[in-house]
N, C-alpha and C. Protein backbone atom coordinates (compact mmCIF):
# COMPACT_ATOMS: atom_id res chain seq x y z
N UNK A 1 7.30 -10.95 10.18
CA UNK A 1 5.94 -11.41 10.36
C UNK A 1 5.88 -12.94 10.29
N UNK A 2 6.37 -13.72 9.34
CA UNK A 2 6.49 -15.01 9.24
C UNK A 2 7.00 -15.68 10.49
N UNK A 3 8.35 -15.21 11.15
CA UNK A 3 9.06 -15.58 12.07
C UNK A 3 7.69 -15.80 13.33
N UNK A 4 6.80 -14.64 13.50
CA UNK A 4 5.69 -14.61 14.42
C UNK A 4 4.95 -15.99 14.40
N UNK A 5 4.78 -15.92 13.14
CA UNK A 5 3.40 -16.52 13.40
C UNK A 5 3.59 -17.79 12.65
N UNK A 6 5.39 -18.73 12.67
CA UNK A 6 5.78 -19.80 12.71
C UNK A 6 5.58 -20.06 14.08
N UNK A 7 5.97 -18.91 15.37
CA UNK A 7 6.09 -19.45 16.85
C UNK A 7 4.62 -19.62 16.96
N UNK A 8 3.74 -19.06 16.41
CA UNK A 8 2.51 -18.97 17.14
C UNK A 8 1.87 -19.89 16.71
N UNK A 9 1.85 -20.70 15.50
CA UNK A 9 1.56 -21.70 15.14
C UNK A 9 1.59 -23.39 15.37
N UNK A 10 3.25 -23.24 16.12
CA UNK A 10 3.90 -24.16 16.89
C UNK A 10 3.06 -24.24 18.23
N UNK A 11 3.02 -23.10 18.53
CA UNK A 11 2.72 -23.21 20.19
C UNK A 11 1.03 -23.62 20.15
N UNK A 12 -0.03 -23.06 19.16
CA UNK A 12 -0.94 -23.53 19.13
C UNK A 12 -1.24 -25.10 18.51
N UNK A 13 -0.50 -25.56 17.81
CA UNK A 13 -0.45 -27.15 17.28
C UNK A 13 -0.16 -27.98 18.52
N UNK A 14 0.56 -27.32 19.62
CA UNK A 14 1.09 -28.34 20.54
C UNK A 14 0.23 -28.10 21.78
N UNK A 15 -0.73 -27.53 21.62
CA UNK A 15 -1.48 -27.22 23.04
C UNK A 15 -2.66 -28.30 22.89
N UNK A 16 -3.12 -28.65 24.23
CA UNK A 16 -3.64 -29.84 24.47
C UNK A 16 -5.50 -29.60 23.56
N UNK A 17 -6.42 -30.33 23.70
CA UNK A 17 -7.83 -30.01 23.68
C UNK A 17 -7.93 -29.38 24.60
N UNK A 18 -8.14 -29.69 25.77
CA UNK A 18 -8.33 -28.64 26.69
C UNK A 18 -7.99 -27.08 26.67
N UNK A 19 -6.96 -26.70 26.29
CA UNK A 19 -6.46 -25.41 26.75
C UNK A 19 -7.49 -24.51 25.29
N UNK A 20 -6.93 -25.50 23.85
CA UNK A 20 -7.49 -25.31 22.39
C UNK A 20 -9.38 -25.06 22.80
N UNK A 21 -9.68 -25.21 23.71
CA UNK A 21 -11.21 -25.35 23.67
C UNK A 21 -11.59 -24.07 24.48
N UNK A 22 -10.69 -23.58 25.51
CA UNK A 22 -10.83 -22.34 26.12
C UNK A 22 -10.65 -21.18 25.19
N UNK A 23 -10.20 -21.38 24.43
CA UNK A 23 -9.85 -20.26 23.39
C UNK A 23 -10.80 -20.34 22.38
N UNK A 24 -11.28 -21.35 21.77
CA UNK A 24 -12.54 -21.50 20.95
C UNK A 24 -13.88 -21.09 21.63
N UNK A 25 -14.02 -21.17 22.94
CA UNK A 25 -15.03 -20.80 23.06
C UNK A 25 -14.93 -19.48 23.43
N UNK A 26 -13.70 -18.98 23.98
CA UNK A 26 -14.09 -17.40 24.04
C UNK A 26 -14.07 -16.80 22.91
N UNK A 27 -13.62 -17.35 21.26
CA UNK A 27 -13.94 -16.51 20.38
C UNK A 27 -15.56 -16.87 19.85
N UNK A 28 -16.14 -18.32 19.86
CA UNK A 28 -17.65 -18.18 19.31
C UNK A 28 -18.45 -17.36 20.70
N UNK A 29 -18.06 -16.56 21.78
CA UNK A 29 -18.60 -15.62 22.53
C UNK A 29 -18.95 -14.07 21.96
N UNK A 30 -17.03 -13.77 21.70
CA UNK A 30 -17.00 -12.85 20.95
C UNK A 30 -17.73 -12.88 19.00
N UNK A 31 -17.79 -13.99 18.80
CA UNK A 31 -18.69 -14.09 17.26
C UNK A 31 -19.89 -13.76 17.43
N UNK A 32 -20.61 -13.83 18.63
CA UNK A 32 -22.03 -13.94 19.30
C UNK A 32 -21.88 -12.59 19.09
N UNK A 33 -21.23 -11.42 20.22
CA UNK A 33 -21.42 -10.71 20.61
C UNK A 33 -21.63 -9.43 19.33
N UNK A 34 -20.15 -9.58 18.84
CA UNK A 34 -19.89 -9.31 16.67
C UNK A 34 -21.05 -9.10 16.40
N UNK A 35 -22.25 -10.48 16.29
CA UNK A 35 -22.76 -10.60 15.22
C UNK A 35 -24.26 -9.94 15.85
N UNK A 36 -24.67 -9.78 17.34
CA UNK A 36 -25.29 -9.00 17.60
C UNK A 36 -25.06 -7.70 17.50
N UNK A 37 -23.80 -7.23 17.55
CA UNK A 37 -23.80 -5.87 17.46
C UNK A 37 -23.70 -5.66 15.79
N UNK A 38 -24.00 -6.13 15.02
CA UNK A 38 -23.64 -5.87 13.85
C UNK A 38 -25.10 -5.90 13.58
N UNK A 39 -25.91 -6.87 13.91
CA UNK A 39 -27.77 -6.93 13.59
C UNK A 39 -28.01 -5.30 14.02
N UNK A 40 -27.56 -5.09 15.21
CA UNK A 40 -28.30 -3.46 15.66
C UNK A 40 -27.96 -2.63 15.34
N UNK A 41 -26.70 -2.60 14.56
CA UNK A 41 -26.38 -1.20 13.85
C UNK A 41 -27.28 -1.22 12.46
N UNK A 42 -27.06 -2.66 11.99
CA UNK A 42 -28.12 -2.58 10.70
C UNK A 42 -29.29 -2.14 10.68
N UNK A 43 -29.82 -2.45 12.03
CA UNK A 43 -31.63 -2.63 12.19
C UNK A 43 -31.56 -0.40 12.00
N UNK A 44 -30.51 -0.04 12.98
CA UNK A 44 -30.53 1.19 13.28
C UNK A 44 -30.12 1.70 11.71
N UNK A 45 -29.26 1.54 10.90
CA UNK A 45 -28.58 2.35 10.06
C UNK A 45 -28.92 1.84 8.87
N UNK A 46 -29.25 0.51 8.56
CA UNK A 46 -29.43 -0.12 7.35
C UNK A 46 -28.37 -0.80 7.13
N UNK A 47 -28.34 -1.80 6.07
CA UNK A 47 -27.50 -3.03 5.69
C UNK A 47 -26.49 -2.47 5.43
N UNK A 48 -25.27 -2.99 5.54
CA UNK A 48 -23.59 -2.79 5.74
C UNK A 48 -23.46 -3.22 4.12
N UNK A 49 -22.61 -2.14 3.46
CA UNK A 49 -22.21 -2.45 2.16
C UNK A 49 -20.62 -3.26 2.03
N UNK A 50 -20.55 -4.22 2.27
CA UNK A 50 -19.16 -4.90 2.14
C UNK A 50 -18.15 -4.90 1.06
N UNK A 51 -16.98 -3.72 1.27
CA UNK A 51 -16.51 -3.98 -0.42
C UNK A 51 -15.39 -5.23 -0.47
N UNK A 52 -15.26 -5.06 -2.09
CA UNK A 52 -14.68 -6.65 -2.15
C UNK A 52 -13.19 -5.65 -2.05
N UNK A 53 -12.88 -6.80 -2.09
CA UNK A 53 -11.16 -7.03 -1.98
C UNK A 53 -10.92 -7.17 -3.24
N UNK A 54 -10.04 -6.19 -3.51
CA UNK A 54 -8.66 -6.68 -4.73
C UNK A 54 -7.95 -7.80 -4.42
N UNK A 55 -7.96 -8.94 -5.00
CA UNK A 55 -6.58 -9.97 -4.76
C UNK A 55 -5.33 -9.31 -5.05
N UNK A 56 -4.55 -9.99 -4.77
CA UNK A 56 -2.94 -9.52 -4.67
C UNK A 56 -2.67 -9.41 -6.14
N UNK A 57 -2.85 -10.41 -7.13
CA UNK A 57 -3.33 -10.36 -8.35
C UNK A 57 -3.39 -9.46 -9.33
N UNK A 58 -4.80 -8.93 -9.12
CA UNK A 58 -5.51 -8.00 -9.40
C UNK A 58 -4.98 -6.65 -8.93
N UNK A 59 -4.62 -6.67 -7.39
CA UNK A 59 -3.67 -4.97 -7.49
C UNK A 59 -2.77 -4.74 -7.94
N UNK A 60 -2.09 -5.71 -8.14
CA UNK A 60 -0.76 -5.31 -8.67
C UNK A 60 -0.70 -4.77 -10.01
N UNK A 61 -1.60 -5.13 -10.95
CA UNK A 61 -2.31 -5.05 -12.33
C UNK A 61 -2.56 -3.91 -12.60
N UNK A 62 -3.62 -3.78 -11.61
CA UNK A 62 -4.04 -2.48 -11.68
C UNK A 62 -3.25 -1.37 -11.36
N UNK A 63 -2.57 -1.34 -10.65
CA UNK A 63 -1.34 -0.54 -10.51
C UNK A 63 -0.49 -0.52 -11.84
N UNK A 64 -0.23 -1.23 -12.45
CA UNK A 64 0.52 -1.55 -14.05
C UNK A 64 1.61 -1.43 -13.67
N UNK A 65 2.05 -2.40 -12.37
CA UNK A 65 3.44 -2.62 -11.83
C UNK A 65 3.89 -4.26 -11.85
N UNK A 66 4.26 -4.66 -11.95
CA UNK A 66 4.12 -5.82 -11.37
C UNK A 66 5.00 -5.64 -9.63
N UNK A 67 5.23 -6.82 -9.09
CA UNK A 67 5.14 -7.14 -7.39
C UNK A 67 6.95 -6.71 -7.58
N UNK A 68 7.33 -5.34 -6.96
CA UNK A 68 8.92 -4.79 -6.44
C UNK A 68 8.84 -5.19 -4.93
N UNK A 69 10.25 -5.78 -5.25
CA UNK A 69 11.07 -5.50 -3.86
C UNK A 69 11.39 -4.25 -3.25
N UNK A 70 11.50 -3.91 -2.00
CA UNK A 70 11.80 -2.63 -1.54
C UNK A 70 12.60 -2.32 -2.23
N UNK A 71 13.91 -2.70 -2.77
CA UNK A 71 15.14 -2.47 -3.06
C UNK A 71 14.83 -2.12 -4.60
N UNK A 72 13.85 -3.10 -5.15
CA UNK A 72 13.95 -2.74 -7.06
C UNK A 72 12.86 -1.45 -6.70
N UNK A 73 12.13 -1.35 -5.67
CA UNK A 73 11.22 0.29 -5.61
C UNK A 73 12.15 1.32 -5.29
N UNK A 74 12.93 1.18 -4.22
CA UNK A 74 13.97 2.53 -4.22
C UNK A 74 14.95 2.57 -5.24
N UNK A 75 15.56 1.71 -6.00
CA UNK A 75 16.15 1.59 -7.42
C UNK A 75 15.18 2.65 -8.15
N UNK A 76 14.20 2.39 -8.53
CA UNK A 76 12.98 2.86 -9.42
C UNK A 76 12.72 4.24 -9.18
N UNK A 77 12.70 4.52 -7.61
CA UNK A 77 12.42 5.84 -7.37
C UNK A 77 13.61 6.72 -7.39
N UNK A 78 14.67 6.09 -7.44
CA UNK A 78 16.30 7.13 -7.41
C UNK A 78 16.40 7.05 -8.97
N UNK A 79 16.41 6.48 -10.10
CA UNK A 79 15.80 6.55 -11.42
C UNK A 79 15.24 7.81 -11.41
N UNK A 80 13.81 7.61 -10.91
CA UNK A 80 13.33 8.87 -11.13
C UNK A 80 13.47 10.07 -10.57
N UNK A 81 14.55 10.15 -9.31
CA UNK A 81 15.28 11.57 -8.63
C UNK A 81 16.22 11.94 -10.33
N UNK A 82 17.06 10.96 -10.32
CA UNK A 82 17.75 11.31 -11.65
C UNK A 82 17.35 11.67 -12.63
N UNK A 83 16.18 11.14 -13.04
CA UNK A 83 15.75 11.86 -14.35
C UNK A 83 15.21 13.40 -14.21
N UNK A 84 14.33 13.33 -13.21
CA UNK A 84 13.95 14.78 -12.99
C UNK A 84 15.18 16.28 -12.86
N UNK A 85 16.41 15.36 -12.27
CA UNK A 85 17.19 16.51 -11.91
C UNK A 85 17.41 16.83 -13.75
N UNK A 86 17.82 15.97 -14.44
CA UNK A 86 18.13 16.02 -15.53
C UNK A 86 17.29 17.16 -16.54
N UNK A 87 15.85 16.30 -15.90
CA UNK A 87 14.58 17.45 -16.76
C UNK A 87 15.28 19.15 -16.44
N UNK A 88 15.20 18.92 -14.90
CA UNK A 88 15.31 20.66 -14.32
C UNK A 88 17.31 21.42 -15.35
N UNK A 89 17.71 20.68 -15.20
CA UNK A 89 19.10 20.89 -15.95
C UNK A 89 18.67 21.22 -17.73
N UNK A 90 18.10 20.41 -18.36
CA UNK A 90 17.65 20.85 -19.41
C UNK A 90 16.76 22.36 -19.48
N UNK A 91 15.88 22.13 -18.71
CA UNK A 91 14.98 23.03 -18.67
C UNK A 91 15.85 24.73 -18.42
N UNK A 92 17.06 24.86 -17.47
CA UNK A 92 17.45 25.72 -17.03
C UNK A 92 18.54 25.77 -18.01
N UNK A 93 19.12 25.27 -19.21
CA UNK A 93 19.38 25.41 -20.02
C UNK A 93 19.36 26.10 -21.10
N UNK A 94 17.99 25.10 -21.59
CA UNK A 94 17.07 26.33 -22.37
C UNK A 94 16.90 27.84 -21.78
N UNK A 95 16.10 27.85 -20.48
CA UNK A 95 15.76 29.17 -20.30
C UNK A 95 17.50 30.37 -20.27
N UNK A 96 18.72 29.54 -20.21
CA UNK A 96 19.84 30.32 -20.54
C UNK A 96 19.64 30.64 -21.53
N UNK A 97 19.55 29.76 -22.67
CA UNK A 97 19.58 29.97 -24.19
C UNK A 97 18.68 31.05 -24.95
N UNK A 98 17.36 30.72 -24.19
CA UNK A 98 16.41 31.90 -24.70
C UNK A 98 16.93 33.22 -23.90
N UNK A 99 17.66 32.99 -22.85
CA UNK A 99 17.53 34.72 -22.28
C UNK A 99 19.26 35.38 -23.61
N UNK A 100 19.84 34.67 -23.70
CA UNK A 100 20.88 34.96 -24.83
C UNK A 100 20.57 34.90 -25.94
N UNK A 101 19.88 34.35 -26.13
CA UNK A 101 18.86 34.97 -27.88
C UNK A 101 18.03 36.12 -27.75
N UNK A 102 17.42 36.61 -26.52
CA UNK A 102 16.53 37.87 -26.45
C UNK A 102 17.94 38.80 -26.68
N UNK A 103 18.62 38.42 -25.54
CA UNK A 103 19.87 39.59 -25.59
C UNK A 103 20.57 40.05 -26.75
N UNK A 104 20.83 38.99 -27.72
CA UNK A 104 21.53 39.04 -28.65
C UNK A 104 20.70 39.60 -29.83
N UNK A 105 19.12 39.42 -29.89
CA UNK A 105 18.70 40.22 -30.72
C UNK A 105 18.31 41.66 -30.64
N UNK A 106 18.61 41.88 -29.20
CA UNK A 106 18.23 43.35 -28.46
C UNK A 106 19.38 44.22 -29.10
N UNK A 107 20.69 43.85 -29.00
CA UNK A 107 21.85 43.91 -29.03
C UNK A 107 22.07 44.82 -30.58
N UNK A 108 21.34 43.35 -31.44
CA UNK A 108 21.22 43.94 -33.15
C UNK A 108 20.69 44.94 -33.47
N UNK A 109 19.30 45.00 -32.47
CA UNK A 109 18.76 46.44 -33.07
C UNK A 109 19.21 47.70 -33.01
């Protein structure tokens, strides 16, 4: 993404007034057009509730992560393949153990 929009940045810094002014005005066209169609949906539907944005900040927080690399997230998530297999290994353990304690007290009587 960066790589993009270093070229696109270049190419717009180096373009003349002229060309920079064709493009400004077809977007305050399209701002026109936006901001009328946005009055008539209101007039029709009622006022647009805008929600805010989480900053980058703030989500990450809230998540109670702080900011992973792909690599420390798939680290994190193969962690947790491992632990779970571990849970299921314990778990199927026990349920050996209890079915040889039923047996073994069946056995006594």
């Amino acid at each position: 993404m960066t790589d993009i929009t270093k070229i696109i940045s270049k190419s717009w810094n180096s373009a003349d007034v002229a060309e920079k002014a064709k493009y400004e005005k077809k977007h305050e066209e399209a701002k026109k057009n936006y901001e009328k169609a946005v009055a008539e949906y209101e007039k029709e539907h009622g006022k647009i509730e805008k929600k805010k944005r989480k900053s980058k900040k703030t989500a990450s927080a809230s998540k109670g992560k702080g900011s992973k690399t792909k690599k420390a997230k798939k680290e994190s998530e193969d962690e947790g393949d491992e632990e779970d297999e571990e849970d299921d290994e314990e778990e199927d353990e026990e349920d050996e153990d209890e079915e040889a304690a039923k047996k073994s007290k069946k056995s006594k009587k």
